[in-house]
PDB file of N, CA and C in Angstrom:
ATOM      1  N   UNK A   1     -40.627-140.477  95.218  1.00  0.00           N
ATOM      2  CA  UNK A   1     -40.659-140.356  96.670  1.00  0.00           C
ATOM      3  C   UNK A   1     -40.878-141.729  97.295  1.00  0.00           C
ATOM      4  N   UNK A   2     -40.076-141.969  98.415  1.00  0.00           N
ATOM      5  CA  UNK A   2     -40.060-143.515  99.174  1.00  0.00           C
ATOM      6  C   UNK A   2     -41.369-143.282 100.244  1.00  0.00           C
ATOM      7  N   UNK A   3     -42.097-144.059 100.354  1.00  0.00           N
ATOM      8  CA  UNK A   3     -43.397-144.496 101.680  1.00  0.00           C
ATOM      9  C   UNK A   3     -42.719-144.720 102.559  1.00  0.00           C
ATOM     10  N   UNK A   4     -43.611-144.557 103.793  1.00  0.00           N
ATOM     11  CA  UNK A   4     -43.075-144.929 104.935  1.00  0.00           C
ATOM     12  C   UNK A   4     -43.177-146.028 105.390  1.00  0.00           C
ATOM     13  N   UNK A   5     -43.267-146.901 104.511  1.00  0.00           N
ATOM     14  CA  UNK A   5     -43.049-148.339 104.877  1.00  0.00           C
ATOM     15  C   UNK A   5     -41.242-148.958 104.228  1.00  0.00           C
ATOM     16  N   UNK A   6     -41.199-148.139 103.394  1.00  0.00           N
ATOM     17  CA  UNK A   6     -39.875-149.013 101.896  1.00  0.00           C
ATOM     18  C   UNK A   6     -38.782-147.908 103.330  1.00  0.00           C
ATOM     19  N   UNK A   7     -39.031-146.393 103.784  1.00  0.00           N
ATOM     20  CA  UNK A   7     -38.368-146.147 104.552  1.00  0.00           C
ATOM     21  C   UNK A   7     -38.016-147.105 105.422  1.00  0.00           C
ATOM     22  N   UNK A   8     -39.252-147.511 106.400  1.00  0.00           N
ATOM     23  CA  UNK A   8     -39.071-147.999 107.611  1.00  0.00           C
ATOM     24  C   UNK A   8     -38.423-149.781 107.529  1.00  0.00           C
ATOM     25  N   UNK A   9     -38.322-150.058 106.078  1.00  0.00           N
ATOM     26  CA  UNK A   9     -37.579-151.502 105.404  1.00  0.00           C
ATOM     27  C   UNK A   9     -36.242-150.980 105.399  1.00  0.00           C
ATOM     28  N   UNK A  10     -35.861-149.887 104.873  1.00  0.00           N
ATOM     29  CA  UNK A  10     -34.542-149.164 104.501  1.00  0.00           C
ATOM     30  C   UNK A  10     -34.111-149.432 105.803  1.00  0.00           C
ATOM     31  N   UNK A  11     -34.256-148.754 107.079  1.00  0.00           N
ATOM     32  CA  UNK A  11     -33.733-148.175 108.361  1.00  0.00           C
ATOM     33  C   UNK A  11     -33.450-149.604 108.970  1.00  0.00           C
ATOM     34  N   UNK A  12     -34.432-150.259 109.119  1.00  0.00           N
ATOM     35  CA  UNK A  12     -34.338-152.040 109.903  1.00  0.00           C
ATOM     36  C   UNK A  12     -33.589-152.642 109.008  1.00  0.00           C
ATOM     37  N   UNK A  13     -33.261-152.680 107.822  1.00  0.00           N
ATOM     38  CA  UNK A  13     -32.423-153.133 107.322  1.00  0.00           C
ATOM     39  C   UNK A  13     -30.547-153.019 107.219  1.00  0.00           C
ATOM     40  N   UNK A  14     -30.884-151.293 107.269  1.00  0.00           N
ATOM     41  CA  UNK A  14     -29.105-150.782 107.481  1.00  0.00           C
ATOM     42  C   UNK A  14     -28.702-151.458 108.750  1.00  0.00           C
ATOM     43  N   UNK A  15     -29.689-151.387 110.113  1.00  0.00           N
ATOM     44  CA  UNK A  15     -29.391-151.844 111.130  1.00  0.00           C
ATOM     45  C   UNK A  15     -29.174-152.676 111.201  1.00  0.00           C
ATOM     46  N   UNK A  16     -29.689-153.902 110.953  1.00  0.00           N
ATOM     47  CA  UNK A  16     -29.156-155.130 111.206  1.00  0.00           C
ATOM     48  C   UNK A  16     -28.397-155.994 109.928  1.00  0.00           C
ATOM     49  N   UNK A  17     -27.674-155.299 108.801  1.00  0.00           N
ATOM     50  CA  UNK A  17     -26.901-155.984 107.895  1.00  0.00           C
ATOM     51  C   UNK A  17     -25.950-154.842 107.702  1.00  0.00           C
ATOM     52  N   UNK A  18     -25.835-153.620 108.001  1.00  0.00           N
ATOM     53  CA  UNK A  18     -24.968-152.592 107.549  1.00  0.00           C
ATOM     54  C   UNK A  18     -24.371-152.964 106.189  1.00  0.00           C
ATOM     55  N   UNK A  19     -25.463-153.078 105.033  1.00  0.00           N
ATOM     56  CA  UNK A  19     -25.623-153.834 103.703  1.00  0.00           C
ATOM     57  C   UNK A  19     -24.826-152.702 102.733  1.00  0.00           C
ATOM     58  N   UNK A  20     -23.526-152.985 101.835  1.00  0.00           N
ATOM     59  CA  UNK A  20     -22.643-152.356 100.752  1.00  0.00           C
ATOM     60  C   UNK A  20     -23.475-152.196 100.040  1.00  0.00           C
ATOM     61  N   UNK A  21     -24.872-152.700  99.753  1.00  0.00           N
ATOM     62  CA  UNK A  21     -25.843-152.135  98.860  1.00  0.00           C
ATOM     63  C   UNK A  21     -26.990-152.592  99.357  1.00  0.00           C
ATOM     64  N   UNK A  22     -28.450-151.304  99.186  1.00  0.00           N
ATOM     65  CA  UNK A  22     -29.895-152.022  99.493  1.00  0.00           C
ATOM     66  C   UNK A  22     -30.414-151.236  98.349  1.00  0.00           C
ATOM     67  N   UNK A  23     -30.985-151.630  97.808  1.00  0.00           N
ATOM     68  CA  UNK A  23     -32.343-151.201  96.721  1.00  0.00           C
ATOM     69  C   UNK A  23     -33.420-152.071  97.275  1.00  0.00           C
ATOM     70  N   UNK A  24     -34.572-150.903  97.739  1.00  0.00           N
ATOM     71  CA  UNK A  24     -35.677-151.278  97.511  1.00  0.00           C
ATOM     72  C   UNK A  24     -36.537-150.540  96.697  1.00  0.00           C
ATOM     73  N   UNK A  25     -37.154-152.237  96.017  1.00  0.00           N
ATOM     74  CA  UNK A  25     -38.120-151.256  95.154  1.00  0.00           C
ATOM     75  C   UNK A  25     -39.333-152.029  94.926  1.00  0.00           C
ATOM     76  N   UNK A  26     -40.597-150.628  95.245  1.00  0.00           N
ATOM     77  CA  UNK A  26     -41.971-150.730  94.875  1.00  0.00           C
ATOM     78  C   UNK A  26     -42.675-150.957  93.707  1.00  0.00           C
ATOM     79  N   UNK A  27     -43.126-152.347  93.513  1.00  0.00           N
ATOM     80  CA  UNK A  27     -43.656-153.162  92.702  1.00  0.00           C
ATOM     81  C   UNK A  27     -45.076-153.149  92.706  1.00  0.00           C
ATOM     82  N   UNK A  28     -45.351-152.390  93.058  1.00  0.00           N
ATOM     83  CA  UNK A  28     -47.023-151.983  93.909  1.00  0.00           C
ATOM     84  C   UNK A  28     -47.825-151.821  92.516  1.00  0.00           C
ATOM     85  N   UNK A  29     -47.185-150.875  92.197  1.00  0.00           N
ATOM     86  CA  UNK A  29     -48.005-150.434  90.175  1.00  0.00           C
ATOM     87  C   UNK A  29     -48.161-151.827  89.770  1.00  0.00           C
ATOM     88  N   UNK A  30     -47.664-152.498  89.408  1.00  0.00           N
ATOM     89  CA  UNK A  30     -47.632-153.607  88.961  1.00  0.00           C
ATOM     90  C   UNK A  30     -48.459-154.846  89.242  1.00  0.00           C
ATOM     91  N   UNK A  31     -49.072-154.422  90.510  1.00  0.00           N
ATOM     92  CA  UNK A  31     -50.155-155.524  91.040  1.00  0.00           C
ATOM     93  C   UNK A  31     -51.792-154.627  91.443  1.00  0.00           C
ATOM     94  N   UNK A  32     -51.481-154.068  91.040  1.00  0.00           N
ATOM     95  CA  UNK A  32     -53.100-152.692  91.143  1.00  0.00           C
ATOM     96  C   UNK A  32     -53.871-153.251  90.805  1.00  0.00           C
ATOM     97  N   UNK A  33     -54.824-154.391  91.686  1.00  0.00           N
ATOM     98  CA  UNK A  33     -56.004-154.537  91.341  1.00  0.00           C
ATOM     99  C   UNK A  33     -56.019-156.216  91.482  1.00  0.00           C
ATOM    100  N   UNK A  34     -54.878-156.519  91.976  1.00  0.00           N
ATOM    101  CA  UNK A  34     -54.516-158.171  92.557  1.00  0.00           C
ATOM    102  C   UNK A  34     -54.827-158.141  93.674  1.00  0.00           C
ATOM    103  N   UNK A  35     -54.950-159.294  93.659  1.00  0.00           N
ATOM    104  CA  UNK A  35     -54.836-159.947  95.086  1.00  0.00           C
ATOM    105  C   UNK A  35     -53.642-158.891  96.343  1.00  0.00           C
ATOM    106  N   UNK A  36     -54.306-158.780  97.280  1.00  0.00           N
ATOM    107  CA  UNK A  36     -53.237-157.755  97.906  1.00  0.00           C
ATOM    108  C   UNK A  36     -52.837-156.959  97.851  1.00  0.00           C
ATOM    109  N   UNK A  37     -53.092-155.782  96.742  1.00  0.00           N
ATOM    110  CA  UNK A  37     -53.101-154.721  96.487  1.00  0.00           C
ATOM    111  C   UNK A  37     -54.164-153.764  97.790  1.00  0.00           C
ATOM    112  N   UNK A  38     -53.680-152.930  98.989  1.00  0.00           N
ATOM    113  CA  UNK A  38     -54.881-152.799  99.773  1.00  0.00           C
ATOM    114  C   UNK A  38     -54.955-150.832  99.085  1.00  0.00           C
ATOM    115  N   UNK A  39     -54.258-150.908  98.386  1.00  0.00           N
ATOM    116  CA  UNK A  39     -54.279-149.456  97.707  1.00  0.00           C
ATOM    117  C   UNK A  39     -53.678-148.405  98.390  1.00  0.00           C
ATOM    118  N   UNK A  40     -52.839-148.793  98.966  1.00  0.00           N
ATOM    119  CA  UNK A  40     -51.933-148.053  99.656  1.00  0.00           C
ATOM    120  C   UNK A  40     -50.728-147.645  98.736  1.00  0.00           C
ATOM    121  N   UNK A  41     -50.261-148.441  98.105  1.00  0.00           N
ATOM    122  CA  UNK A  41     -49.222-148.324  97.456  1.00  0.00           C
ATOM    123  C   UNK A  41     -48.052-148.562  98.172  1.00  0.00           C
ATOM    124  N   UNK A  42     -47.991-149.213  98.691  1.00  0.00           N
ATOM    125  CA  UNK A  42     -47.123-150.382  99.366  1.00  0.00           C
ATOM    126  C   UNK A  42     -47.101-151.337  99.885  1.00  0.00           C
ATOM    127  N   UNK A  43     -47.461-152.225  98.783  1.00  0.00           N
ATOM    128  CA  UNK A  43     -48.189-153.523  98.983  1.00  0.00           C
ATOM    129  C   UNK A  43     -46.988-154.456  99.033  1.00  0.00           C
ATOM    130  N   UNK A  44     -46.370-154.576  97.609  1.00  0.00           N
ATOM    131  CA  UNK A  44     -45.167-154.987  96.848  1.00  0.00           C
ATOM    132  C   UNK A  44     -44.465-154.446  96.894  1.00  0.00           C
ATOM    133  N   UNK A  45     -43.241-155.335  97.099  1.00  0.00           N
ATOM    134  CA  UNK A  45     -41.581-154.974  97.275  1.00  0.00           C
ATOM    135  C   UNK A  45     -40.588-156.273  96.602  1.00  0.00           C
ATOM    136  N   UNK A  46     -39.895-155.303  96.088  1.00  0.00           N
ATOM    137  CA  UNK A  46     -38.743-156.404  96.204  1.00  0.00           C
ATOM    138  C   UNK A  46     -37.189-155.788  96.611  1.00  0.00           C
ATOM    139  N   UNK A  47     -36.761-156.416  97.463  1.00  0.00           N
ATOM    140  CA  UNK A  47     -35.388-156.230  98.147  1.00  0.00           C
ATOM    141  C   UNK A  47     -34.123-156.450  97.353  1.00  0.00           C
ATOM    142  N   UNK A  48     -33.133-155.905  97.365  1.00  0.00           N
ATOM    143  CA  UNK A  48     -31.868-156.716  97.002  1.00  0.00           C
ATOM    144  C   UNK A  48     -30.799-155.876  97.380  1.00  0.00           C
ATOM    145  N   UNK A  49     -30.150-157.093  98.702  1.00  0.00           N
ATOM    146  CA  UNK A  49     -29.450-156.385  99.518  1.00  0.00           C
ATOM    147  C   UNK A  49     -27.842-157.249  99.440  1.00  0.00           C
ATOM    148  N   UNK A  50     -26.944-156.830  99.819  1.00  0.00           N
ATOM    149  CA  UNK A  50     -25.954-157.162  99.832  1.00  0.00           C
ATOM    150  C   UNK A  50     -25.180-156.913 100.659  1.00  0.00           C
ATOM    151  N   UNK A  51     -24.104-158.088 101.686  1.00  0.00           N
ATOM    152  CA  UNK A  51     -23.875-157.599 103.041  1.00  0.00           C
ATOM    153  C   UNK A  51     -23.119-158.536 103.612  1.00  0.00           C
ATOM    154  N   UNK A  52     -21.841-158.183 104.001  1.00  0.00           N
ATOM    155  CA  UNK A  52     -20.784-159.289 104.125  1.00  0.00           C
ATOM    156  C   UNK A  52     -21.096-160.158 105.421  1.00  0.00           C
ATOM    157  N   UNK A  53     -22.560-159.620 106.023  1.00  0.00           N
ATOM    158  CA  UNK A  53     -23.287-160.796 107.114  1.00  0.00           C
ATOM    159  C   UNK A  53     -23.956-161.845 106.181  1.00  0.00           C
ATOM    160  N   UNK A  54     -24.241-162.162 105.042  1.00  0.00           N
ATOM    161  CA  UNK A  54     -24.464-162.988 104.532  1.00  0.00           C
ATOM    162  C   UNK A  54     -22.820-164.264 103.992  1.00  0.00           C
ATOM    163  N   UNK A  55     -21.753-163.802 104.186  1.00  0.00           N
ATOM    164  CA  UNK A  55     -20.963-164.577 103.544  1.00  0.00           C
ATOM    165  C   UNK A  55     -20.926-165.800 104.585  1.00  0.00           C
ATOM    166  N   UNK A  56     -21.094-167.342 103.486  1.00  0.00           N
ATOM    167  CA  UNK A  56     -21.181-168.181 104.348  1.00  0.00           C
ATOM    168  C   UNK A  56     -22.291-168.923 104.693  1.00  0.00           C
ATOM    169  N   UNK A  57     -23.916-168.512 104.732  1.00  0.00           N
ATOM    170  CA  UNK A  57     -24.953-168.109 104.681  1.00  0.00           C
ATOM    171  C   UNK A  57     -25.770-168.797 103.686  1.00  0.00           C
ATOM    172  N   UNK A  58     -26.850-169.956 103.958  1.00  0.00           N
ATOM    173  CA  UNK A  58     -27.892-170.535 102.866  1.00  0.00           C
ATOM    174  C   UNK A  58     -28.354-169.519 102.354  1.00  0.00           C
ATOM    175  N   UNK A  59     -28.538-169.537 101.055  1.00  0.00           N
ATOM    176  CA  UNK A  59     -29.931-168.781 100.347  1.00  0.00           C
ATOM    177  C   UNK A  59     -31.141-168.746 101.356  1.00  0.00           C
ATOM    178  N   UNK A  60     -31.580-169.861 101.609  1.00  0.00           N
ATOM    179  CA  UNK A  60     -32.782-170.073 102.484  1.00  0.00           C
ATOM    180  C   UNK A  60     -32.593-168.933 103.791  1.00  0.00           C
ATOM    181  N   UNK A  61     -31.686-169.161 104.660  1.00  0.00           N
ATOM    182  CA  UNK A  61     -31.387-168.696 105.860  1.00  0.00           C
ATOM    183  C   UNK A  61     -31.196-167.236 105.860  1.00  0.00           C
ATOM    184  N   UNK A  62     -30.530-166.718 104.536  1.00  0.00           N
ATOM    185  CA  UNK A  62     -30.772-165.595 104.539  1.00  0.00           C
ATOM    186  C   UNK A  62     -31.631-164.548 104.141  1.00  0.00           C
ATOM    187  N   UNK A  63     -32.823-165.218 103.500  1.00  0.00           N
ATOM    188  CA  UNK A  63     -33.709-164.618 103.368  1.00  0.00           C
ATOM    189  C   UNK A  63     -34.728-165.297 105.027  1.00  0.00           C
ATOM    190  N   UNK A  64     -34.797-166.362 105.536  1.00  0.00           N
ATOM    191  CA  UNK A  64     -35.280-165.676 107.122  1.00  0.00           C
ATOM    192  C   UNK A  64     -34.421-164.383 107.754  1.00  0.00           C
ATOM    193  N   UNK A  65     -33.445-164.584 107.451  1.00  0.00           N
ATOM    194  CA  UNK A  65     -33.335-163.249 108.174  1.00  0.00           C
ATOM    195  C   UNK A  65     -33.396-161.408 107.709  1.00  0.00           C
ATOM    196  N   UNK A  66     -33.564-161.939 106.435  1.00  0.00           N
ATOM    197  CA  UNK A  66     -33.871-160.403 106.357  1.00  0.00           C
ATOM    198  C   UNK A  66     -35.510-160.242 106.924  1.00  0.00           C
ATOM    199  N   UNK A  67     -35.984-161.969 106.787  1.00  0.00           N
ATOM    200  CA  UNK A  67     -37.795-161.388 106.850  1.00  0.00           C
ATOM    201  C   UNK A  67     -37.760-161.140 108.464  1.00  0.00           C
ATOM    202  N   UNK A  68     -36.860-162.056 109.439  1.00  0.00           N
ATOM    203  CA  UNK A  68     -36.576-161.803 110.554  1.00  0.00           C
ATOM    204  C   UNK A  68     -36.645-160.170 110.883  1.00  0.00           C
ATOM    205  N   UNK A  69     -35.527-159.750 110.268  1.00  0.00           N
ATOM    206  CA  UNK A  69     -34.895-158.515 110.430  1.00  0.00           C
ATOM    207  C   UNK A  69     -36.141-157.248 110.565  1.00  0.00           C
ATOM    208  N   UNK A  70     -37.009-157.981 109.433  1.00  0.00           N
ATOM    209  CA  UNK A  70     -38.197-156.789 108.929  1.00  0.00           C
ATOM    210  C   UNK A  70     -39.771-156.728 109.808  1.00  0.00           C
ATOM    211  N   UNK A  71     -39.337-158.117 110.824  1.00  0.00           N
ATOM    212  CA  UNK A  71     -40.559-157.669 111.898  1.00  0.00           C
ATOM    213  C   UNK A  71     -41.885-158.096 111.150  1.00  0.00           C
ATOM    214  N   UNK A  72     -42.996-157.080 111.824  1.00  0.00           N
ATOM    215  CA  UNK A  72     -44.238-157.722 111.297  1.00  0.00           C
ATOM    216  C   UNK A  72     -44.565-157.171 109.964  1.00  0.00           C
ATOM    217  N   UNK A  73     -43.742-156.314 108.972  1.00  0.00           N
ATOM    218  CA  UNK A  73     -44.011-155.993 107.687  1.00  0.00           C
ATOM    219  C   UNK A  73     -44.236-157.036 106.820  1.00  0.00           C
ATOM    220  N   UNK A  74     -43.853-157.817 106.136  1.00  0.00           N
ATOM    221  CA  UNK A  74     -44.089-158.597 105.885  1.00  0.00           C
ATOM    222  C   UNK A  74     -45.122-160.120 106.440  1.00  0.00           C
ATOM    223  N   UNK A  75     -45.866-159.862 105.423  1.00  0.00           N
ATOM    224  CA  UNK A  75     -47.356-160.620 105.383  1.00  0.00           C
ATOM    225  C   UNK A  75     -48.240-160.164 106.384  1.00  0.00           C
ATOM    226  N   UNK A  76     -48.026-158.922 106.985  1.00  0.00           N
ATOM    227  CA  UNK A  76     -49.114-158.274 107.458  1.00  0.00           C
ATOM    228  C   UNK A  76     -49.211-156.814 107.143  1.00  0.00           C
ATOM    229  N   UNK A  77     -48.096-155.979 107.297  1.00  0.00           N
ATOM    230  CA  UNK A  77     -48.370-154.987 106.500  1.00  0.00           C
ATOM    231  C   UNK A  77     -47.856-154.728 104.939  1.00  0.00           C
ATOM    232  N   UNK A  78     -47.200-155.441 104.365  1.00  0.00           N
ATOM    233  CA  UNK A  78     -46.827-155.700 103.078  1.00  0.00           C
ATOM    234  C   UNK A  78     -47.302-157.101 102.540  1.00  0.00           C
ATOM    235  N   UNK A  79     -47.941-156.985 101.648  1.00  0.00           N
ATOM    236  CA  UNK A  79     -48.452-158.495 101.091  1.00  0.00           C
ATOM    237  C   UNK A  79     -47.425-159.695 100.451  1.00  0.00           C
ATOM    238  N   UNK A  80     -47.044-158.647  99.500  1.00  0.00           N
ATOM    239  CA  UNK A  80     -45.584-159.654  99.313  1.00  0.00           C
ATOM    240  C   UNK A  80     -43.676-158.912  99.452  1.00  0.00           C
ATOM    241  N   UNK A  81     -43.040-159.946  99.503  1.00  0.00           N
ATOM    242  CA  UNK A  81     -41.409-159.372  99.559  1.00  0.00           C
ATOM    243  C   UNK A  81     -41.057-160.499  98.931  1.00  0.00           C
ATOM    244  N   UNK A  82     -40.015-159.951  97.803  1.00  0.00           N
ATOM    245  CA  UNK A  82     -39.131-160.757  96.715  1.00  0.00           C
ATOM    246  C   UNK A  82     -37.528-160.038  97.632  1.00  0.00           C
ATOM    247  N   UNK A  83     -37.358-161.020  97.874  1.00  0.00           N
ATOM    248  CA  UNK A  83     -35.360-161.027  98.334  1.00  0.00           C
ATOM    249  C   UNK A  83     -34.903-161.490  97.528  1.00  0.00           C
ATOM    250  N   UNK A  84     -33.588-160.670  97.339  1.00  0.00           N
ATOM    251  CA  UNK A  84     -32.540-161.357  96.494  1.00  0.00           C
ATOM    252  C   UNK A  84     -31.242-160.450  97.512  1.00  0.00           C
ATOM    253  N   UNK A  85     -30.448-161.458  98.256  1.00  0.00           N
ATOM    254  CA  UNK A  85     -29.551-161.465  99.025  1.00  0.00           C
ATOM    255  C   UNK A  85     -27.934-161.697  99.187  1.00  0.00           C
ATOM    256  N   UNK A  86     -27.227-161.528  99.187  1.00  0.00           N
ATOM    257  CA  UNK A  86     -25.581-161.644  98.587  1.00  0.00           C
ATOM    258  C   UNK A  86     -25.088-161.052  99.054  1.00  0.00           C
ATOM    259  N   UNK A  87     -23.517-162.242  99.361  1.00  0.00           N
ATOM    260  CA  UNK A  87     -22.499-161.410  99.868  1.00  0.00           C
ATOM    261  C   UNK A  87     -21.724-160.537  99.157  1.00  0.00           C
ATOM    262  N   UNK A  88     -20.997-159.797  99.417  1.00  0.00           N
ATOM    263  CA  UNK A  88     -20.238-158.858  98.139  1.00  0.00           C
ATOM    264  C   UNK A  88     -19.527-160.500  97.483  1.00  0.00           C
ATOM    265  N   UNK A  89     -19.326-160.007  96.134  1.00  0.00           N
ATOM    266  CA  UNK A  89     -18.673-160.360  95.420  1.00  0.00           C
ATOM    267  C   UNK A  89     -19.704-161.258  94.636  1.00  0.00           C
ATOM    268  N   UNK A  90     -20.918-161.498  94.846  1.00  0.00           N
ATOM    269  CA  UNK A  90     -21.631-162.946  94.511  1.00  0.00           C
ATOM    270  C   UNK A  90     -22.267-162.343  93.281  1.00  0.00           C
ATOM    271  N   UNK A  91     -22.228-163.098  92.086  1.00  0.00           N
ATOM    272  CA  UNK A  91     -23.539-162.572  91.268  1.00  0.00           C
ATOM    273  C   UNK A  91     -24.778-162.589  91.193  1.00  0.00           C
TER     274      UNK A  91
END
């Protein structure tokens, strides 16, 4: 079952990349008892989206804009986000 946070990443995300692929996924298990873990279980994420608004597009630049995209989730209500971003076709 998805939280209503990886939802509310899903929804701001279709919107502003209408992305050929998004996986997100909760990395939260994995840091239980780290730094930033607030025990919610949606602490950790990692993204990987793909979206022909990236063709053209720094690595750098496009990960501001997905963090753009995602508002105040990131580093205030999610501790960390791993992007990995691409236009179709990119490996």
């Amino acid at each position: 079952m998805t939280g209503p946070i990886a939802q509310e990443m899903r929804h701001l995300l279709e919107a502003a990349f209408a992305p050929s692929r998004l996986d997100i996924i909760n990395d939260s298990g994995r840091h239980a008892g780290h730094s930033g873990d607030d025990g919610s279980g949606e602490s950790h994420f990692t993204i990987e989206i793909e979206s022909a608004r990236f063709e053209g597009v720094s690595r750098l630049q496009r990960q501001r804009q997905v963090i753009a995209a995602l508002g105040d989730i990131p580093g205030q209500r999610v501790h960390a986000v791993a992007i990995r971003a691409r236009a179709p076709g990119e490996a």
